[in-house]
C-alpha atoms as a PDB file:
ATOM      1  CA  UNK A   1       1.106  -7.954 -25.056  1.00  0.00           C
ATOM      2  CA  UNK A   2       0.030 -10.401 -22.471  1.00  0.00           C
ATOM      3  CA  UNK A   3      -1.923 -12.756 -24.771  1.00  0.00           C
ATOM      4  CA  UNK A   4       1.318 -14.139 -26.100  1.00  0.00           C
ATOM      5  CA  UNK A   5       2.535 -14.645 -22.745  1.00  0.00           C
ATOM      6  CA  UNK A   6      -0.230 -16.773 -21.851  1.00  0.00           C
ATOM      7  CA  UNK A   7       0.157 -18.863 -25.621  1.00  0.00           C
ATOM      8  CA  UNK A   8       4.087 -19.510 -24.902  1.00  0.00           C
ATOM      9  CA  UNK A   9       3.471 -20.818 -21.330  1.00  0.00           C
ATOM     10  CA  UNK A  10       1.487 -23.675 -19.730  1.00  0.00           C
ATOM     11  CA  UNK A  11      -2.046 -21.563 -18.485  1.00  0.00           C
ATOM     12  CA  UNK A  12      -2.419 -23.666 -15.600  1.00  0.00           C
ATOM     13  CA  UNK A  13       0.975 -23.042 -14.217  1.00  0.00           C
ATOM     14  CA  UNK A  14       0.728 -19.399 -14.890  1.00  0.00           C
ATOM     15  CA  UNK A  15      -2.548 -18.932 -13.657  1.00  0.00           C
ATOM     16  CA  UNK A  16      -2.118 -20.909 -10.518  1.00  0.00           C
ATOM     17  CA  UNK A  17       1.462 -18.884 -10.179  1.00  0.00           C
ATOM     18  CA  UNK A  18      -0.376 -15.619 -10.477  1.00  0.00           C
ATOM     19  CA  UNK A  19      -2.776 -16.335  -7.992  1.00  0.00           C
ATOM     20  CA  UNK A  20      -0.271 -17.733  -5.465  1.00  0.00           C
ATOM     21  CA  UNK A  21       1.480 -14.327  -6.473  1.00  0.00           C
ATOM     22  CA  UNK A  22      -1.609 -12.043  -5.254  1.00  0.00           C
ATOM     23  CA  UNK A  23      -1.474 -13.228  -1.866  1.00  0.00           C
ATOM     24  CA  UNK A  24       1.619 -11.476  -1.369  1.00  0.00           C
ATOM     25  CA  UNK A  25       0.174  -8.270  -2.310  1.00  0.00           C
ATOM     26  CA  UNK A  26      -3.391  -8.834  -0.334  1.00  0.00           C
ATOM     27  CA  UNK A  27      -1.587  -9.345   2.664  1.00  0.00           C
ATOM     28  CA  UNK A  28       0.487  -6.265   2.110  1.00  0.00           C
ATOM     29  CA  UNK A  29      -2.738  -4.187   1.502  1.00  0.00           C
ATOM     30  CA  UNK A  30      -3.789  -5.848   5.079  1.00  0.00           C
ATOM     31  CA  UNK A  31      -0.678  -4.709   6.711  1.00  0.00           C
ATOM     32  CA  UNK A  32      -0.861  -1.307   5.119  1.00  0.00           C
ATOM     33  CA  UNK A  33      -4.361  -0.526   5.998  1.00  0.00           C
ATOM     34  CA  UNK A  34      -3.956  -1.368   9.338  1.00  0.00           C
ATOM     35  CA  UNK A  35      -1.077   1.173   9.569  1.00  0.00           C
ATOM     36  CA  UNK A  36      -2.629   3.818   7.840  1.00  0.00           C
ATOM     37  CA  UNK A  37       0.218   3.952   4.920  1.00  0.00           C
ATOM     38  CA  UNK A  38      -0.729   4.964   1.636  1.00  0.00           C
ATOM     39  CA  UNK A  39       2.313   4.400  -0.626  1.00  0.00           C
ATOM     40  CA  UNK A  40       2.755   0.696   0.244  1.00  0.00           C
ATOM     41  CA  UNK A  41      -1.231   0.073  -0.842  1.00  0.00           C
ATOM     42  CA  UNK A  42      -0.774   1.648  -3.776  1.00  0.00           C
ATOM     43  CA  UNK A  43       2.205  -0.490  -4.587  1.00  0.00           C
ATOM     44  CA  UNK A  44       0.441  -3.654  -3.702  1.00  0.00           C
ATOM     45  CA  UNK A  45      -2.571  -2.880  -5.432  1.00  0.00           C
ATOM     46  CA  UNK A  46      -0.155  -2.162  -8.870  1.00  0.00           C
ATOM     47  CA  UNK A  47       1.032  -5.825  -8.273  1.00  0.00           C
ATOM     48  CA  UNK A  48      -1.928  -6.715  -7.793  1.00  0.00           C
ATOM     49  CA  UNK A  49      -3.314  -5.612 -11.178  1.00  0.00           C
ATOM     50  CA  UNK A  50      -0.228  -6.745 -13.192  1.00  0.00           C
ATOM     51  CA  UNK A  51      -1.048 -10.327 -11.989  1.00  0.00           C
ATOM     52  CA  UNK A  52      -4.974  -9.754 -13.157  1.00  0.00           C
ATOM     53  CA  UNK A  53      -3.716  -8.839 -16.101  1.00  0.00           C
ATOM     54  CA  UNK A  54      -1.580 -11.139 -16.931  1.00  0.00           C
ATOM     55  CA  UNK A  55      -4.318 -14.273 -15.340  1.00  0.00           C
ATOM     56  CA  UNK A  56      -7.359 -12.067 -16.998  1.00  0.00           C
ATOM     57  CA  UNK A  57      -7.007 -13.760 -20.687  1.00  0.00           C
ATOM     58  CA  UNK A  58      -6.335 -17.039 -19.576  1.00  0.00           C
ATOM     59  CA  UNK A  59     -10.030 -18.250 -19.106  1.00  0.00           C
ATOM     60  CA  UNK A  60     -10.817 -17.127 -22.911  1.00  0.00           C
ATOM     61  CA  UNK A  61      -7.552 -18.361 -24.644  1.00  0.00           C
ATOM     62  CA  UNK A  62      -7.905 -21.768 -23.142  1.00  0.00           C
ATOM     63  CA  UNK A  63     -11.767 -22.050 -23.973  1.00  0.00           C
ATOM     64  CA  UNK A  64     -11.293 -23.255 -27.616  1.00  0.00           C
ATOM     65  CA  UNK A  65      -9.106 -26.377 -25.790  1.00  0.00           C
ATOM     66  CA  UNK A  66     -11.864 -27.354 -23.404  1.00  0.00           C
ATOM     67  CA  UNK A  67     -15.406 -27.040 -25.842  1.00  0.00           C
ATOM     68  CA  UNK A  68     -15.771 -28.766 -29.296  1.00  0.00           C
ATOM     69  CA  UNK A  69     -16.180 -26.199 -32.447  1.00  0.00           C
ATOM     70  CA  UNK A  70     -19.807 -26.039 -32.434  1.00  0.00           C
ATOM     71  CA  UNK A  71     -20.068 -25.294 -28.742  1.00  0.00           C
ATOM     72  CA  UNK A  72     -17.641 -22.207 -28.856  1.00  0.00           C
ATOM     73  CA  UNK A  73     -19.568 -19.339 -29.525  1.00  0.00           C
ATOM     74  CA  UNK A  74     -22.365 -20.449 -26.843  1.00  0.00           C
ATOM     75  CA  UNK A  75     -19.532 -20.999 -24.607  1.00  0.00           C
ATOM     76  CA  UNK A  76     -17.397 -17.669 -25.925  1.00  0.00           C
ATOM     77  CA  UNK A  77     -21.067 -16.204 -24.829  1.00  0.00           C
ATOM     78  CA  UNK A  78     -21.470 -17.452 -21.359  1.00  0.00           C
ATOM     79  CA  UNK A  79     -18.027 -16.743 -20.327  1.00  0.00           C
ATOM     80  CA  UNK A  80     -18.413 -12.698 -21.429  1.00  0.00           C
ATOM     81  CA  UNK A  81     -21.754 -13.109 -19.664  1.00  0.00           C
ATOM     82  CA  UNK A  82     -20.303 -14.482 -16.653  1.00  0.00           C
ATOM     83  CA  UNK A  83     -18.043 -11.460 -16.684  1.00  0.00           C
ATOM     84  CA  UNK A  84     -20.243  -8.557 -17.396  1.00  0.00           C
ATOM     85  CA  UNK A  85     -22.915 -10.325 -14.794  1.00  0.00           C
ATOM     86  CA  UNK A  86     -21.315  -9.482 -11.954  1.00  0.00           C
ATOM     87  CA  UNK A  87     -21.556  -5.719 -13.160  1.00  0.00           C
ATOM     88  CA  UNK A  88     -24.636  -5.355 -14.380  1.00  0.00           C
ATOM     89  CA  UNK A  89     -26.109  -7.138 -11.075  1.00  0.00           C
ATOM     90  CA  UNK A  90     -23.869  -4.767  -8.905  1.00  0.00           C
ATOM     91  CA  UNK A  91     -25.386  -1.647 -10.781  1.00  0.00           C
ATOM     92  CA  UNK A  92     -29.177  -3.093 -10.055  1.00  0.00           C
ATOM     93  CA  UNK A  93     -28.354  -3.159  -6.805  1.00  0.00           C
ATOM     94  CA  UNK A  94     -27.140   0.108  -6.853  1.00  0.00           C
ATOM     95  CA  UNK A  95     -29.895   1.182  -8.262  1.00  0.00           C
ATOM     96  CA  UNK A  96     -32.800  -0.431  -5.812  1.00  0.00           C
ATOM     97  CA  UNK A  97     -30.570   1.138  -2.719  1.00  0.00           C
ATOM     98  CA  UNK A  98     -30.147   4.672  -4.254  1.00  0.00           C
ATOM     99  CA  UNK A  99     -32.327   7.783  -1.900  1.00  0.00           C
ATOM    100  CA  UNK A 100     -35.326   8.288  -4.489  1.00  0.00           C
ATOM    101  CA  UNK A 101     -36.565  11.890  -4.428  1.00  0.00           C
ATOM    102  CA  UNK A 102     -36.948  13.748  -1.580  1.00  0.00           C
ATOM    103  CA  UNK A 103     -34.310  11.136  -0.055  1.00  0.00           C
ATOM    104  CA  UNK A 104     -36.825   8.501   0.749  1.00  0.00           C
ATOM    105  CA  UNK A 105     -35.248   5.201   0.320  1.00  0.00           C
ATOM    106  CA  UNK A 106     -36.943   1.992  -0.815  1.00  0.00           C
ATOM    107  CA  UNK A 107     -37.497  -1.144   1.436  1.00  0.00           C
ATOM    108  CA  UNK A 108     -35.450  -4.352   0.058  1.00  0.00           C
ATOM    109  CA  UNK A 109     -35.271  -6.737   2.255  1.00  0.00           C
ATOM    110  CA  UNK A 110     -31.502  -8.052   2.616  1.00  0.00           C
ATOM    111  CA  UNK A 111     -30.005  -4.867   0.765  1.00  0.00           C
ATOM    112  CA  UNK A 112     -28.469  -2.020   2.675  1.00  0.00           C
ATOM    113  CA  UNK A 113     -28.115   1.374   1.037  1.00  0.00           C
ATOM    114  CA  UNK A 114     -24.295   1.454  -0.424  1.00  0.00           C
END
């Protein structure tokens, strides 16, 4: 449903308008965390993901535009990587902060237990 959106329009417009968009919504999730109100987050964090979703396919429908043909599955490679590497490093770190048994926690320097 979005993908077409971002085909009929210019990406760069779109994707700079939804990320002048979001700071609408960040600064109401300021404003509503500071005042303890739970409906208003939730509605700014609902705008918030609409204009994710609608900026999230733009990176990999305008990849075949910037790389020749031969370079686009390396590239189609490196941008899922770039994606998923974020996750996979957050669930290492996870995992060197997490109480071992008896609760003992191990020393990394730099890391604090999450």
């Amino acid at each position: 449903m979005i993908g077409p959106l971002t085909d009929r329009f210019d990406r760069r417009r779109l994707r700079i308008a939804c990320d002048l968009g979001s700071v609408v919504p960040v600064g109401g999730l300021l404003v509503a965390f500071h005042t303890g109100s739970v409906a208003p987050a939730l509605g700014c964090l609902a705008v918030l993901s609409v204009f994710a979703a609608v900026a999230g396919p733009i990176p990999e429908a305008a990849l075949p535009n910037l790389v020749t043909g031969r370079d686009l599955p390396p590239a189609q490679t490196m941008l899922g990587s770039l994606y998923s590497a974020g996750a996979g490093r957050h669930g290492r770190l996870r995992r060197a902060t997490r109480p071992g048994p008896a609760g003992i926690s191990p020393s990394v320097p730099g890391l604090t237990p999450s």
